[in-house]
C-alpha atoms as a PDB file:
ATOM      1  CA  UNK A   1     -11.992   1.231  18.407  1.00  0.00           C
ATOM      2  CA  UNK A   2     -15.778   1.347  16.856  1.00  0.00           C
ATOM      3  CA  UNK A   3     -14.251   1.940  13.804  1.00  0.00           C
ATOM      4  CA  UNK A   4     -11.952  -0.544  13.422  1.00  0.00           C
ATOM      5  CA  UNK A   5     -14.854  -3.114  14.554  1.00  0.00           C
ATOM      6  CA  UNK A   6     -16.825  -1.607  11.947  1.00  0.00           C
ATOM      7  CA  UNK A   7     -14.161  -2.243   8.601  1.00  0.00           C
ATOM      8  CA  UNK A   8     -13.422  -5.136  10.024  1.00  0.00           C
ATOM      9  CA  UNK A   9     -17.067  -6.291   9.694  1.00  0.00           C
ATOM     10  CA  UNK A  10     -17.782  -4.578   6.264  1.00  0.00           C
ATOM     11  CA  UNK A  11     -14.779  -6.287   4.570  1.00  0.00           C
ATOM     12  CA  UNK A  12     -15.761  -9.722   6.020  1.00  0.00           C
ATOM     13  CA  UNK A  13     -18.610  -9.477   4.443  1.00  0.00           C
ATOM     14  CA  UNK A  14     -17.237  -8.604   0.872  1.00  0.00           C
ATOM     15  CA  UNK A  15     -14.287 -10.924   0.864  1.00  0.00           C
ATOM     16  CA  UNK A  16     -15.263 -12.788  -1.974  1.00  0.00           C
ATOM     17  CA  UNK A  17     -15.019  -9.592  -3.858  1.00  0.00           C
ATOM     18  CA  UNK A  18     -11.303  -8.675  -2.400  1.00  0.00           C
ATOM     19  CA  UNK A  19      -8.313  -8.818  -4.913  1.00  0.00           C
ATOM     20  CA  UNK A  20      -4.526  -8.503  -4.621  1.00  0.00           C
ATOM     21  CA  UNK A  21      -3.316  -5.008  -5.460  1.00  0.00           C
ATOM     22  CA  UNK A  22      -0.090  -4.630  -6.946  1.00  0.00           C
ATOM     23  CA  UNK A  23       1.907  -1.681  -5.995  1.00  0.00           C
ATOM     24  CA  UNK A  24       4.422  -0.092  -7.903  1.00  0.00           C
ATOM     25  CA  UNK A  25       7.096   2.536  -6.860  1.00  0.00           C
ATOM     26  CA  UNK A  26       9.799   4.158  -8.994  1.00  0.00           C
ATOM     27  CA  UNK A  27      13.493   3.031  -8.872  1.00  0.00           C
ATOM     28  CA  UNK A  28      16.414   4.501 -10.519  1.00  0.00           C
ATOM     29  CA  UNK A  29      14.330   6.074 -12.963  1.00  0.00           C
ATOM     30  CA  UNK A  30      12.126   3.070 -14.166  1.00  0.00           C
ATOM     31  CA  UNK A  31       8.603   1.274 -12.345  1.00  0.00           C
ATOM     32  CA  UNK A  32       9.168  -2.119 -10.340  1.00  0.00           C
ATOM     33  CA  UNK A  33       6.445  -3.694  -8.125  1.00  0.00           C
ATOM     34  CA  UNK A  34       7.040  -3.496  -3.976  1.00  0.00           C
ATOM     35  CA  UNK A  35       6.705  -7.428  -4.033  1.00  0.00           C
ATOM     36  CA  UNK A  36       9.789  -7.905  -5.995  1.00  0.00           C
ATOM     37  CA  UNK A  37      11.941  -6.178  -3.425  1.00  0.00           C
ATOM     38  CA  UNK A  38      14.411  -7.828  -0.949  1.00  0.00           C
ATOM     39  CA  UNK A  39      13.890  -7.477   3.112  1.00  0.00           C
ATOM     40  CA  UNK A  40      15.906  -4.034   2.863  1.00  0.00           C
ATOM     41  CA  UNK A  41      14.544  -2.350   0.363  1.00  0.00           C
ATOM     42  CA  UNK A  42      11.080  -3.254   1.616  1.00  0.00           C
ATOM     43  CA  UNK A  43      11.819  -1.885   5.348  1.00  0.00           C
ATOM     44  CA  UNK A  44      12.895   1.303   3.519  1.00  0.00           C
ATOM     45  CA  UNK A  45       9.957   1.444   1.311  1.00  0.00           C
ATOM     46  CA  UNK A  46       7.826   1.484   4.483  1.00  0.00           C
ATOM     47  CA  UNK A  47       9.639   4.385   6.002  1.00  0.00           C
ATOM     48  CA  UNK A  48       9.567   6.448   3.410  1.00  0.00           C
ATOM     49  CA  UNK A  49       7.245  10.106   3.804  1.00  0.00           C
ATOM     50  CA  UNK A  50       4.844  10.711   1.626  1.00  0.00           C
ATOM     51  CA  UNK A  51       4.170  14.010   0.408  1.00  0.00           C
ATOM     52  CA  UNK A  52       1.489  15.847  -1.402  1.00  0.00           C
ATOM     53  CA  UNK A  53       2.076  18.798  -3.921  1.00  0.00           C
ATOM     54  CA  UNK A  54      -0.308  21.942  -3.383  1.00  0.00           C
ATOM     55  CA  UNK A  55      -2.246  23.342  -6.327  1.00  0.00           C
ATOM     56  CA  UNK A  56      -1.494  26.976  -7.541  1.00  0.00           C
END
């Protein structure tokens, strides 16, 4: 729980400096951003696993 207390203090302190990120995912073979999406499509974007390729 320290750690929690801790971001929690560190981005209080840099709010002013916070911006909104746009995320983007790919759909049917073109880019749309997550904030565009209906209810569903969001609740399925959340449940998706995320995997990452090993280098050779």
């Amino acid at each position: 729980m320290q750690t929690k207390i801790k971001t929690d203090e560190v981005l209080e302190q840099h709010n002013e400096l916070r911006t909104k990120c746009l995320v983007y995912t790919r759909v049917m073979g073109y880019h749309r951003p997550v904030e565009s999406f209906n209810l569903g499509k969001k609740g399925e974007h959340k449940q998706r696993v995320h995997f990452r390729e090993r280098a050779r």
